[in-house]
N, C-alpha and C. Protein backbone atom coordinates (compact mmCIF):
# COMPACT_ATOMS: atom_id res chain seq x y z
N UNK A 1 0.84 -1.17 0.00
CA UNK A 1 0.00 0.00 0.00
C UNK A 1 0.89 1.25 0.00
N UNK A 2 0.49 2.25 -1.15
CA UNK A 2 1.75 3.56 -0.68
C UNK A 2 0.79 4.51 0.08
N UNK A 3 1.98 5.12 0.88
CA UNK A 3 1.63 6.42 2.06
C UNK A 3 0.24 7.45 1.13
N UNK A 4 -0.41 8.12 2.17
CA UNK A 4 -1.23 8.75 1.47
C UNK A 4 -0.19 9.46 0.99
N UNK A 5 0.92 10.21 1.69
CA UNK A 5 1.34 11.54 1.06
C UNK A 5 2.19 11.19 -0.14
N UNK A 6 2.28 10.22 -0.42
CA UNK A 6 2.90 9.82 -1.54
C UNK A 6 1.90 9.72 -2.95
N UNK A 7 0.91 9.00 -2.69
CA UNK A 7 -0.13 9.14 -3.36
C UNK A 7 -0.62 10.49 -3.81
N UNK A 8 -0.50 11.56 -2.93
CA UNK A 8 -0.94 12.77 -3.02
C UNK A 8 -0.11 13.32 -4.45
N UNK A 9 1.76 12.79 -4.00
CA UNK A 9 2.37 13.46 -4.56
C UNK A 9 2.29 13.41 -6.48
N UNK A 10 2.31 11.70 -6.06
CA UNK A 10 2.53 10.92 -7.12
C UNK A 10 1.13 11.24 -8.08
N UNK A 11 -0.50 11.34 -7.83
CA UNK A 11 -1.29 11.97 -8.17
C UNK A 11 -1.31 13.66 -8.70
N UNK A 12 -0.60 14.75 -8.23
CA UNK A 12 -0.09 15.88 -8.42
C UNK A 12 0.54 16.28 -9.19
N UNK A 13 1.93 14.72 -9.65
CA UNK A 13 2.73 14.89 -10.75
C UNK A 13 1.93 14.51 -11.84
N UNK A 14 1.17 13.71 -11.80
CA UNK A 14 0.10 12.92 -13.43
C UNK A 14 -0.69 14.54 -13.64
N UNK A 15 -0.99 15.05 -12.57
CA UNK A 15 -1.69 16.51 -13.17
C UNK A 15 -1.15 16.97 -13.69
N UNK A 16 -0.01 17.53 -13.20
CA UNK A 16 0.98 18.47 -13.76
C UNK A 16 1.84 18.28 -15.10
N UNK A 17 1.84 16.57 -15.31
CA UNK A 17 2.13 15.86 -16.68
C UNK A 17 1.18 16.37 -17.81
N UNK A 18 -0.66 15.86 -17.23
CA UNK A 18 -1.16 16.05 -18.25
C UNK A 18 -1.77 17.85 -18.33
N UNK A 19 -1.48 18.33 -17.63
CA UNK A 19 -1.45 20.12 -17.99
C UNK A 19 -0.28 20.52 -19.08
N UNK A 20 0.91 19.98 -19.13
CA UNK A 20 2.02 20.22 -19.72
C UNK A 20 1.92 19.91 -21.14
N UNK A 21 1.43 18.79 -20.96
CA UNK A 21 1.04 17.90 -21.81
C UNK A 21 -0.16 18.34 -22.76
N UNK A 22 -1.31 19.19 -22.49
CA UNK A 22 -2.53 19.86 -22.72
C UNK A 22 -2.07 21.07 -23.49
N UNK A 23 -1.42 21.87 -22.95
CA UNK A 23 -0.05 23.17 -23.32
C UNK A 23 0.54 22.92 -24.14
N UNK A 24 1.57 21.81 -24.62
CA UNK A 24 2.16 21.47 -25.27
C UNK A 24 1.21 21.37 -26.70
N UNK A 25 0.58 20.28 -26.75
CA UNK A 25 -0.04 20.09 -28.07
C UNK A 25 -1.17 21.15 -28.51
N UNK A 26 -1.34 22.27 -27.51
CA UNK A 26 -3.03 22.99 -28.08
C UNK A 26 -1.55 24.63 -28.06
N UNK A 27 -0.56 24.66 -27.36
CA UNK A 27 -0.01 26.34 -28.18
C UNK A 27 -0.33 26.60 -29.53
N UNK A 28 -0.14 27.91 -29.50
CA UNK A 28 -0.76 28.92 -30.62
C UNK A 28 -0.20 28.23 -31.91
N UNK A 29 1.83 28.29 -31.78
CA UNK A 29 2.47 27.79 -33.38
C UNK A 29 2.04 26.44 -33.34
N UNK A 30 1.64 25.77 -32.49
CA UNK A 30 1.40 24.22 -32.95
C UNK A 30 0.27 24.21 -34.10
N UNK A 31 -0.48 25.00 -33.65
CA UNK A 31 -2.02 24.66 -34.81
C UNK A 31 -1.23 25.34 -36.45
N UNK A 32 -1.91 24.40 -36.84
CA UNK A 32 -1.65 24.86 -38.75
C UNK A 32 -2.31 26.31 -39.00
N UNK A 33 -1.52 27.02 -39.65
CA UNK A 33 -2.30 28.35 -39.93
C UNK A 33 -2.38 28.39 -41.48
N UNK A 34 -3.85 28.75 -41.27
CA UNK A 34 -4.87 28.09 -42.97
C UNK A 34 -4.43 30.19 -43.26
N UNK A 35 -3.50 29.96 -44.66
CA UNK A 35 -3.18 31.32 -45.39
C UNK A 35 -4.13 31.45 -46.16
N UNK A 36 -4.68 33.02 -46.48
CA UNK A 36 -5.62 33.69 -47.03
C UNK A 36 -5.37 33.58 -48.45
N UNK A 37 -6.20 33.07 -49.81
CA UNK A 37 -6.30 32.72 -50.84
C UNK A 37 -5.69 34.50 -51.50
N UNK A 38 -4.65 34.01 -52.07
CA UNK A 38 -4.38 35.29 -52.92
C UNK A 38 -2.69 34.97 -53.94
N UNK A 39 -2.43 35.89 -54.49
CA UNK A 39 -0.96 35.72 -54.76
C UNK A 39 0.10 36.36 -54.12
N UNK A 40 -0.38 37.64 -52.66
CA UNK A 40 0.84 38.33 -52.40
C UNK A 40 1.84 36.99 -51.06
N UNK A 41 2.81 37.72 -50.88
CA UNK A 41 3.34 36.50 -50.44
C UNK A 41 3.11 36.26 -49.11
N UNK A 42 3.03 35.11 -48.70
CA UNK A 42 2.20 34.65 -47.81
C UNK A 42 0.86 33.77 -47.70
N UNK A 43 -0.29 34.46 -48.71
CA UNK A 43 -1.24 33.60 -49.29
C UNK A 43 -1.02 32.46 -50.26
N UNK A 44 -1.88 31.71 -50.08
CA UNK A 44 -2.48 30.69 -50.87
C UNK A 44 -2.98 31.03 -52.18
N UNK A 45 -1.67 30.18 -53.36
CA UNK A 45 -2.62 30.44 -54.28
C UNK A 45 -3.44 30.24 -54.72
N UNK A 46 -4.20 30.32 -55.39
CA UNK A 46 -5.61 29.47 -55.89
C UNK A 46 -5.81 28.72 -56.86
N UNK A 47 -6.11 27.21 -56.50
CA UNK A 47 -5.84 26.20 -57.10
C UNK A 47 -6.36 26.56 -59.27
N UNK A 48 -5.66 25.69 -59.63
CA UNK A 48 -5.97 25.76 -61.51
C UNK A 48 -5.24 24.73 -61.76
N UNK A 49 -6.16 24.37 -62.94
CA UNK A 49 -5.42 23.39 -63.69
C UNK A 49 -5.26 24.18 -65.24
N UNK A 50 -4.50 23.79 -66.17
CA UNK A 50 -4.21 24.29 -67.29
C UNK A 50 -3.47 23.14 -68.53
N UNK A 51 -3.46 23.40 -69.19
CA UNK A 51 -3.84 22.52 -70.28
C UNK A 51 -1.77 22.96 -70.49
N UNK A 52 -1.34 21.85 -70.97
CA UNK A 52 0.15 22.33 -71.75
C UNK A 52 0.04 22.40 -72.63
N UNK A 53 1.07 22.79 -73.58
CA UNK A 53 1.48 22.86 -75.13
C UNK A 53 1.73 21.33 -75.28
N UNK A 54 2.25 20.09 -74.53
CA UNK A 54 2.07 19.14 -75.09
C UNK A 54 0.61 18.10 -74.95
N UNK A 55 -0.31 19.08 -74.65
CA UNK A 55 -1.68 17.98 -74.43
C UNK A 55 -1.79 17.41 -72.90
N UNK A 56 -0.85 17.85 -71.73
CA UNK A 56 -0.91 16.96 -70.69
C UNK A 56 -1.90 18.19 -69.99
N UNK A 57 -2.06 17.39 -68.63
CA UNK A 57 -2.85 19.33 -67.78
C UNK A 57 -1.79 19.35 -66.67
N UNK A 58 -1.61 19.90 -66.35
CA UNK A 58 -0.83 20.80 -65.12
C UNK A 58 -1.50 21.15 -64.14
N UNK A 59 -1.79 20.55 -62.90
CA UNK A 59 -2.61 20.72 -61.67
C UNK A 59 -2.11 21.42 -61.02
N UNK A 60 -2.03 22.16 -59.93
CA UNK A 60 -1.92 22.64 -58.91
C UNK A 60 -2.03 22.24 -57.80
N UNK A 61 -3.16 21.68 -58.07
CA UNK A 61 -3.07 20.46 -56.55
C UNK A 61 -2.68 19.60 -56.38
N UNK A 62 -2.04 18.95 -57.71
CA UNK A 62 -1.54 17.61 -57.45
C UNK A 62 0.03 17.65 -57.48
N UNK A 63 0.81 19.22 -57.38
CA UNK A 63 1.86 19.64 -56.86
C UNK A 63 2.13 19.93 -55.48
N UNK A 64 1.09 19.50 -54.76
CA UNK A 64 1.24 19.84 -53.28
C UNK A 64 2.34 18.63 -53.11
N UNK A 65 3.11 19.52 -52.27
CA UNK A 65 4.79 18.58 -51.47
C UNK A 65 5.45 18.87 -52.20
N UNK A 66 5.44 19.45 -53.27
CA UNK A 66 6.41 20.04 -53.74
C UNK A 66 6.73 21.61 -54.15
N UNK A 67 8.23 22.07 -54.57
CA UNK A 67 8.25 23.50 -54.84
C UNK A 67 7.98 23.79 -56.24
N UNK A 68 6.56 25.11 -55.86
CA UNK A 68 6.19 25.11 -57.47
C UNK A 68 6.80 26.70 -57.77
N UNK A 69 7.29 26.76 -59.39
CA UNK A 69 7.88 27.65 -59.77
C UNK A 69 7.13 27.72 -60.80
N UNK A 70 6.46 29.12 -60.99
CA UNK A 70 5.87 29.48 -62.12
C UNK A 70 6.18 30.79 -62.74
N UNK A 71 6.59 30.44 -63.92
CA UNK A 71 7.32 31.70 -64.58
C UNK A 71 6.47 32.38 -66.02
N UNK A 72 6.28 33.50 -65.94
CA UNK A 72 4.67 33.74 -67.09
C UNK A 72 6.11 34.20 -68.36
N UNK A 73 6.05 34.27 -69.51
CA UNK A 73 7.06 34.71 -70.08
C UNK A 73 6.20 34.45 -72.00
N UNK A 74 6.69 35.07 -72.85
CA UNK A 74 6.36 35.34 -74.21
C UNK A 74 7.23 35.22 -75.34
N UNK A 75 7.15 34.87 -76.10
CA UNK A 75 8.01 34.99 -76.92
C UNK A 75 8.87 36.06 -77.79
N UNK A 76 7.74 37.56 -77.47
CA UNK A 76 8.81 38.58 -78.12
C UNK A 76 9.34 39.36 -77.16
N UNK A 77 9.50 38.80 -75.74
CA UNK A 77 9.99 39.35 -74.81
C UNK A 77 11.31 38.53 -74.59
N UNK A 78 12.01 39.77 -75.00
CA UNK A 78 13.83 39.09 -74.94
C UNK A 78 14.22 38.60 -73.56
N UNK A 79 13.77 39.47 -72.13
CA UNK A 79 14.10 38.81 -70.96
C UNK A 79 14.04 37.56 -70.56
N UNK A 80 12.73 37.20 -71.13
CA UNK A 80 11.86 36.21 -70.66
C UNK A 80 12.44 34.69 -71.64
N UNK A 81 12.73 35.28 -72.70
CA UNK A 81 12.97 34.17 -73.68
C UNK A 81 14.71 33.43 -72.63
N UNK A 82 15.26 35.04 -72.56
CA UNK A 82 16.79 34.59 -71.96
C UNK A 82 16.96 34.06 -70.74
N UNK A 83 15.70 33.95 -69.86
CA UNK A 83 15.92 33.15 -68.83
C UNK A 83 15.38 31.71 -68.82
N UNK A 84 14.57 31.43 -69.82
CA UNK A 84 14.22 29.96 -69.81
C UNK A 84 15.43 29.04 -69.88
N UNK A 85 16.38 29.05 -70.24
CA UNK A 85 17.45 27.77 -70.19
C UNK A 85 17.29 28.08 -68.25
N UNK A 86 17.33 29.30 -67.42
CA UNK A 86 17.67 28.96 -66.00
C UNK A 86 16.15 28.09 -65.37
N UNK A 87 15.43 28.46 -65.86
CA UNK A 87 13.99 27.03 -65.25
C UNK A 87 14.31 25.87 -65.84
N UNK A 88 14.90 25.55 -67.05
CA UNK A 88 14.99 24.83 -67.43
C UNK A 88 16.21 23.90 -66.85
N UNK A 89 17.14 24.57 -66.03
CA UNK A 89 18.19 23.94 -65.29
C UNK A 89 17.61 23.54 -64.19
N UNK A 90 16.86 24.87 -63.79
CA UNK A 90 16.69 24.42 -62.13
C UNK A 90 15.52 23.03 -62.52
N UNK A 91 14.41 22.94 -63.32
CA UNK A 91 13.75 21.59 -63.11
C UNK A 91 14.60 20.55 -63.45
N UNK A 92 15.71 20.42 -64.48
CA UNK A 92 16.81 19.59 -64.00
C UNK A 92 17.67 18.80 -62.77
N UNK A 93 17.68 20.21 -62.41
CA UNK A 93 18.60 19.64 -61.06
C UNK A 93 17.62 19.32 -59.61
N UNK A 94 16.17 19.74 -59.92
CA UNK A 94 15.41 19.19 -59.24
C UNK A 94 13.95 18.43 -59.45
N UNK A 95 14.43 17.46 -60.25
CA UNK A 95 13.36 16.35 -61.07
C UNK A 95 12.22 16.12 -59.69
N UNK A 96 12.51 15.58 -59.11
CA UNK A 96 11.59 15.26 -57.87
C UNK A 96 10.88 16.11 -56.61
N UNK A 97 11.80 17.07 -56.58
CA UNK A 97 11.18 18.27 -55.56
C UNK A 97 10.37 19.41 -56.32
N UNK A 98 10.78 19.91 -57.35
CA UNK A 98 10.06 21.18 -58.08
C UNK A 98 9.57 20.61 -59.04
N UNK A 99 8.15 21.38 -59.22
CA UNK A 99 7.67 21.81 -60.54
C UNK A 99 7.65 23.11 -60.84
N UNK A 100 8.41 23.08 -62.22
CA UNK A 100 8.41 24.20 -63.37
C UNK A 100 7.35 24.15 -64.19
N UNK A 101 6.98 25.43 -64.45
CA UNK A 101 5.45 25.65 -65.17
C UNK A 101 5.86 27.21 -65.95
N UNK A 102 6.10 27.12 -67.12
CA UNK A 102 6.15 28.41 -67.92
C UNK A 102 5.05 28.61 -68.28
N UNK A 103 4.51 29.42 -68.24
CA UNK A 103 2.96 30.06 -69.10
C UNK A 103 3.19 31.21 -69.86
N UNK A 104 3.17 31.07 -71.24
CA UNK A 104 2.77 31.99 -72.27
C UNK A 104 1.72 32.78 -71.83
N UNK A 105 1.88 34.28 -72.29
CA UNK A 105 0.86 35.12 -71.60
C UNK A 105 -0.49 35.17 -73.08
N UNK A 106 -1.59 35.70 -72.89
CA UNK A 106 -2.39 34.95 -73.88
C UNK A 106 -2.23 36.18 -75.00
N UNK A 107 -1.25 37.19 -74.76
CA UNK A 107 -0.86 38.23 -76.09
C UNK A 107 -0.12 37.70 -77.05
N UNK A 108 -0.64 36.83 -77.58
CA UNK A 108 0.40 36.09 -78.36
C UNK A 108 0.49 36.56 -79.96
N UNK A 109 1.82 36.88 -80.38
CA UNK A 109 2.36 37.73 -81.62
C UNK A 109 2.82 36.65 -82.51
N UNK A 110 3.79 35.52 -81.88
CA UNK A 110 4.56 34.30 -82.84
C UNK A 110 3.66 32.98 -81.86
N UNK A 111 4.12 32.21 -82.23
CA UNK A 111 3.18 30.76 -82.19
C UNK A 111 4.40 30.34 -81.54
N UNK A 112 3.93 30.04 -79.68
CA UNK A 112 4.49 29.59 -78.80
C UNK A 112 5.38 28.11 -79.03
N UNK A 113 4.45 27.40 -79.49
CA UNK A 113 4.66 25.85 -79.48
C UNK A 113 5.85 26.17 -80.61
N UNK A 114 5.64 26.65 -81.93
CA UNK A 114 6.72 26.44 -82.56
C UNK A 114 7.84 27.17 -82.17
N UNK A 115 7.74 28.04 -81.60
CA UNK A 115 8.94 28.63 -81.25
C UNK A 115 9.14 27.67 -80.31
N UNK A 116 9.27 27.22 -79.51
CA UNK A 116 9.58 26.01 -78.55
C UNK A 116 10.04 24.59 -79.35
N UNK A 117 9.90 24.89 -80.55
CA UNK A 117 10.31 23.66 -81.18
C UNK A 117 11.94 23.67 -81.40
N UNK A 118 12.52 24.90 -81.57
CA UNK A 118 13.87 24.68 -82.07
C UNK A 118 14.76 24.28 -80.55
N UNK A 119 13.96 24.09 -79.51
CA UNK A 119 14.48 24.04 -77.72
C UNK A 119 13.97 23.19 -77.85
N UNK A 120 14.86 22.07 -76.40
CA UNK A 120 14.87 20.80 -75.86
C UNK A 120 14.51 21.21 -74.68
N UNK A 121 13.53 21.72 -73.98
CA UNK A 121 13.35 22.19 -72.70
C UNK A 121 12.82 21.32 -72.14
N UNK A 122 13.26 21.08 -70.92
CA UNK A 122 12.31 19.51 -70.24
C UNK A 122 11.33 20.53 -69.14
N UNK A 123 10.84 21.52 -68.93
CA UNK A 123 9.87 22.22 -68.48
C UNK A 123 8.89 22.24 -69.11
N UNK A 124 7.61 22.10 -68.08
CA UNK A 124 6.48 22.10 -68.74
C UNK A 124 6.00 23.04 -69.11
N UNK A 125 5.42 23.93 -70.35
CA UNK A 125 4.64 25.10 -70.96
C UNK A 125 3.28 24.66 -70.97
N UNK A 126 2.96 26.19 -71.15
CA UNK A 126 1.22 26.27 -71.60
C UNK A 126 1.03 27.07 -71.86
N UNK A 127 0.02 27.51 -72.61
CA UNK A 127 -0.68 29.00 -72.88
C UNK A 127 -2.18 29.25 -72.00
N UNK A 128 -1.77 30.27 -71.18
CA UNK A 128 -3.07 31.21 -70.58
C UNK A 128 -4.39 31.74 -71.78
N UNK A 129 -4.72 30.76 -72.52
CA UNK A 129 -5.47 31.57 -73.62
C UNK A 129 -6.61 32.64 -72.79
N UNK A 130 -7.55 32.26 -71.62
CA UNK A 130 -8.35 33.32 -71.12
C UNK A 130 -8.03 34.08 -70.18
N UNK A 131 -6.75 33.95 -69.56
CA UNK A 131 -6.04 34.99 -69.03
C UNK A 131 -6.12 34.85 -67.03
N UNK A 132 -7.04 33.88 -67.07
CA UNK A 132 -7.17 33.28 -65.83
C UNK A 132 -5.88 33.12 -65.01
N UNK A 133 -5.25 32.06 -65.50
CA UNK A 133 -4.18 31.88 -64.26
C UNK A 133 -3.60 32.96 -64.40
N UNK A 134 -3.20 33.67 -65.44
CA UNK A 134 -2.39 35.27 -64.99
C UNK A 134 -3.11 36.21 -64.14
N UNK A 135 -4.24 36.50 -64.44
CA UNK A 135 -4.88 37.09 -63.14
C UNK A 135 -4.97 36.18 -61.91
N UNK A 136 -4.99 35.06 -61.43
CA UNK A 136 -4.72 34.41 -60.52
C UNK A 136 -3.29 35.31 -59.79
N UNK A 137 -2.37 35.40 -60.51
CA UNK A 137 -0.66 35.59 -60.09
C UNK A 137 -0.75 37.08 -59.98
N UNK A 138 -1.84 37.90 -60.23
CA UNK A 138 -1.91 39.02 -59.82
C UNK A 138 -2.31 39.65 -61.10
N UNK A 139 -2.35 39.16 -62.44
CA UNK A 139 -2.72 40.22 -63.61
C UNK A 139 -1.77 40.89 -63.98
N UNK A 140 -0.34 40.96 -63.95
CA UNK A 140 0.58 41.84 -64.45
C UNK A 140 0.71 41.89 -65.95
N UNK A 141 0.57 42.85 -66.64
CA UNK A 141 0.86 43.05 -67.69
C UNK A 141 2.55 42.97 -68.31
N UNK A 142 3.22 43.21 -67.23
CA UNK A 142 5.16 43.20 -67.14
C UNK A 142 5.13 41.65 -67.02
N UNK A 143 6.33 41.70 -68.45
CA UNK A 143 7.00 40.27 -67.96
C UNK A 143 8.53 40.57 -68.25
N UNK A 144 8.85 39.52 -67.94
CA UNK A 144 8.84 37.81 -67.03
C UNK A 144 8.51 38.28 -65.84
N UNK A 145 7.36 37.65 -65.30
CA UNK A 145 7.05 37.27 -63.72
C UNK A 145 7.40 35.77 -63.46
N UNK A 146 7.86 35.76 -62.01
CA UNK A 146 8.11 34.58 -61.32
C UNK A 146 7.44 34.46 -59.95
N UNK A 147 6.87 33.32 -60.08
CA UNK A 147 6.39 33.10 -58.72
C UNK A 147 7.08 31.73 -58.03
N UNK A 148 7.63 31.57 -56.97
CA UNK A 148 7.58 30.54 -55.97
C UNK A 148 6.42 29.97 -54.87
N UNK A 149 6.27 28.86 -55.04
CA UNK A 149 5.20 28.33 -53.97
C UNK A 149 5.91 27.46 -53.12
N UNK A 150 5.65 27.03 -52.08
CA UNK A 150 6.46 26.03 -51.16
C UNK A 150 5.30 25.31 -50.95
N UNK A 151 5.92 24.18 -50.42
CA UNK A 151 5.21 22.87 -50.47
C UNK A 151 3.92 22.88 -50.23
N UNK A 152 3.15 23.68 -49.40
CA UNK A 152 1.62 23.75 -49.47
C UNK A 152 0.80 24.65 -50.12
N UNK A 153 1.65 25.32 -51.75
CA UNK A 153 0.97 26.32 -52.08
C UNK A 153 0.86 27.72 -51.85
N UNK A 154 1.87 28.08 -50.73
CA UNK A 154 1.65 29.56 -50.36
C UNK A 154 2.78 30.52 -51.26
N UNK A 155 2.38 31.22 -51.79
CA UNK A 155 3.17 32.13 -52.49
C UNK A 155 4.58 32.89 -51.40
N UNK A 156 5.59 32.30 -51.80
CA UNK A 156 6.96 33.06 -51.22
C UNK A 156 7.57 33.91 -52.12
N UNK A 157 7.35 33.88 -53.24
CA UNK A 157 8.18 34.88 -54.03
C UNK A 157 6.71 35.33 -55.10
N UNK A 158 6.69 36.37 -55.63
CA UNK A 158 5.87 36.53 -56.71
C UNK A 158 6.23 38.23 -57.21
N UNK A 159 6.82 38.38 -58.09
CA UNK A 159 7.85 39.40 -58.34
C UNK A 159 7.92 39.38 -60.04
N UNK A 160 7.95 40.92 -60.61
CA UNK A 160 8.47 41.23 -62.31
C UNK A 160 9.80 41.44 -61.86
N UNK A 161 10.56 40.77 -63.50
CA UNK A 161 11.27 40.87 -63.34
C UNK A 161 12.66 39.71 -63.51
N UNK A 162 13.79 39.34 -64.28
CA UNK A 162 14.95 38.53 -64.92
C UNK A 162 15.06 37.86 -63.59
N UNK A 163 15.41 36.76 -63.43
CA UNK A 163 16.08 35.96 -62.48
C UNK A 163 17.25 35.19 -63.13
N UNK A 164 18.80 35.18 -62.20
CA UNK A 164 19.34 34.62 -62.70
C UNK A 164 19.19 32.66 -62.20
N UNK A 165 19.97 31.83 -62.38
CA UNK A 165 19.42 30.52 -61.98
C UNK A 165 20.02 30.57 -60.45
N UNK A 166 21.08 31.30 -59.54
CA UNK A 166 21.55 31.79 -58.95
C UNK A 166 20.07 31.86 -57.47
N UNK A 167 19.90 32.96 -58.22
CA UNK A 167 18.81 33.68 -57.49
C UNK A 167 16.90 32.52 -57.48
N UNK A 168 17.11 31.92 -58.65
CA UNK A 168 16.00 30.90 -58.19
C UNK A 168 16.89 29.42 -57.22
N UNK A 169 17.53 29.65 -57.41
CA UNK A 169 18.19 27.82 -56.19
C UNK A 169 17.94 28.75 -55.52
N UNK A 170 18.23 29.56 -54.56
CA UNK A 170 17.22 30.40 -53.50
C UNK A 170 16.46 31.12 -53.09
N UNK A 171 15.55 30.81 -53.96
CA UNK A 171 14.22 30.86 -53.69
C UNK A 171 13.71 29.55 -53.48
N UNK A 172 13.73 29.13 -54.49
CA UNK A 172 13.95 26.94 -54.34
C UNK A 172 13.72 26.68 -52.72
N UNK A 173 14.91 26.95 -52.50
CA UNK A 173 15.92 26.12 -51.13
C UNK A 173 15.16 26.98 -49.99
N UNK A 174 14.91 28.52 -49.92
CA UNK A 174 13.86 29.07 -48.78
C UNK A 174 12.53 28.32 -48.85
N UNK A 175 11.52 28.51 -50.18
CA UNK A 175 10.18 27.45 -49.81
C UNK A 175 10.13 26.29 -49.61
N UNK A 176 11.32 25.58 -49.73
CA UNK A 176 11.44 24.19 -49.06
C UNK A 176 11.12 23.78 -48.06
N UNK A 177 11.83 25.05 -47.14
CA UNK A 177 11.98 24.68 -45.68
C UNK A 177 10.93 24.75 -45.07
């Protein structure tokens, strides 16, 4: 039989376990914080699917767990044309963690697909024909825009403007984490 005052004690500590214990799993950073549907950074973007230039679709949701990089870019835009070999590296060097998603903006002057023909790009394209997912990313009329998403979709980068491949491995390597 143990002492009452032992009992007392030994009863006192199971409280004080499961109070700690109560604290522990219900604090504020423990709970998931559901981000507000938008493109500035911080929000959630809003889910789309889109059709590629090779016939496949491109989900959005079915990129969750991974880092999504979406770069809007045109063909008579010299910036935009000169940074595709760097998406085209970075989905290289990260086959399994990122998706790359170029989207033609729907002002289209030359014929995307064929201009994409004289390139071996292993990134996936598409054309915005109703202009949707670009207004999704905010509607910018300026390109090249780039956006970063990290693994659950929340916009970390979304910015006009050249990136070198430099400057996307970190962006990459921040929405990872």
């Amino acid at each position: 039989m143990i002492p009452r005052s032992m009992s007392r004690t030994l009863r006192g500590l199971a409280l004080a376990g499961l109070c700690a214990a109560l604290f522990w799993f219900n604090r504020p950073e423990a709970a998931p914080v559901e981000a507000s549907v938008g493109y500035e950074a911080g929000e959630r973007l809003p889910a789309f699917t889109i059709e590629q230039t090779d016939g496949a679709l491109f989900s959005l949701e079915e990129c969750r767990g991974r880092v999504v990089v979406i770069n809007l870019w045109a063909t008579w835009c010299a910036p935009c044309v000169g940074e595709l070999p760097n998406f085209d590296r970075l989905q290289a060097a990260h086959p399994d963690d990122v998706a790359v998603l170029a989207i033609h903006s729907s002002l289209i002057t030359d014929d995307p697909v064929a201009y994409l023909a004289d390139f071996d790009y292993g990134i996936a394209f598409a054309v915005d024909e109703d202009g949707a997912v670009i207004a999704s990313l905010g509607g910018s009329t300026m390109l090249p825009q780039t956006a970063v998403l990290d693994r659950d979709g929340v916009v970390r980068y979304n910015k006009v403007g050249s990136l070198t491949y430099e400057a996307l491995e970190e962006l990459v390597s921040a929405a990872a984490r």
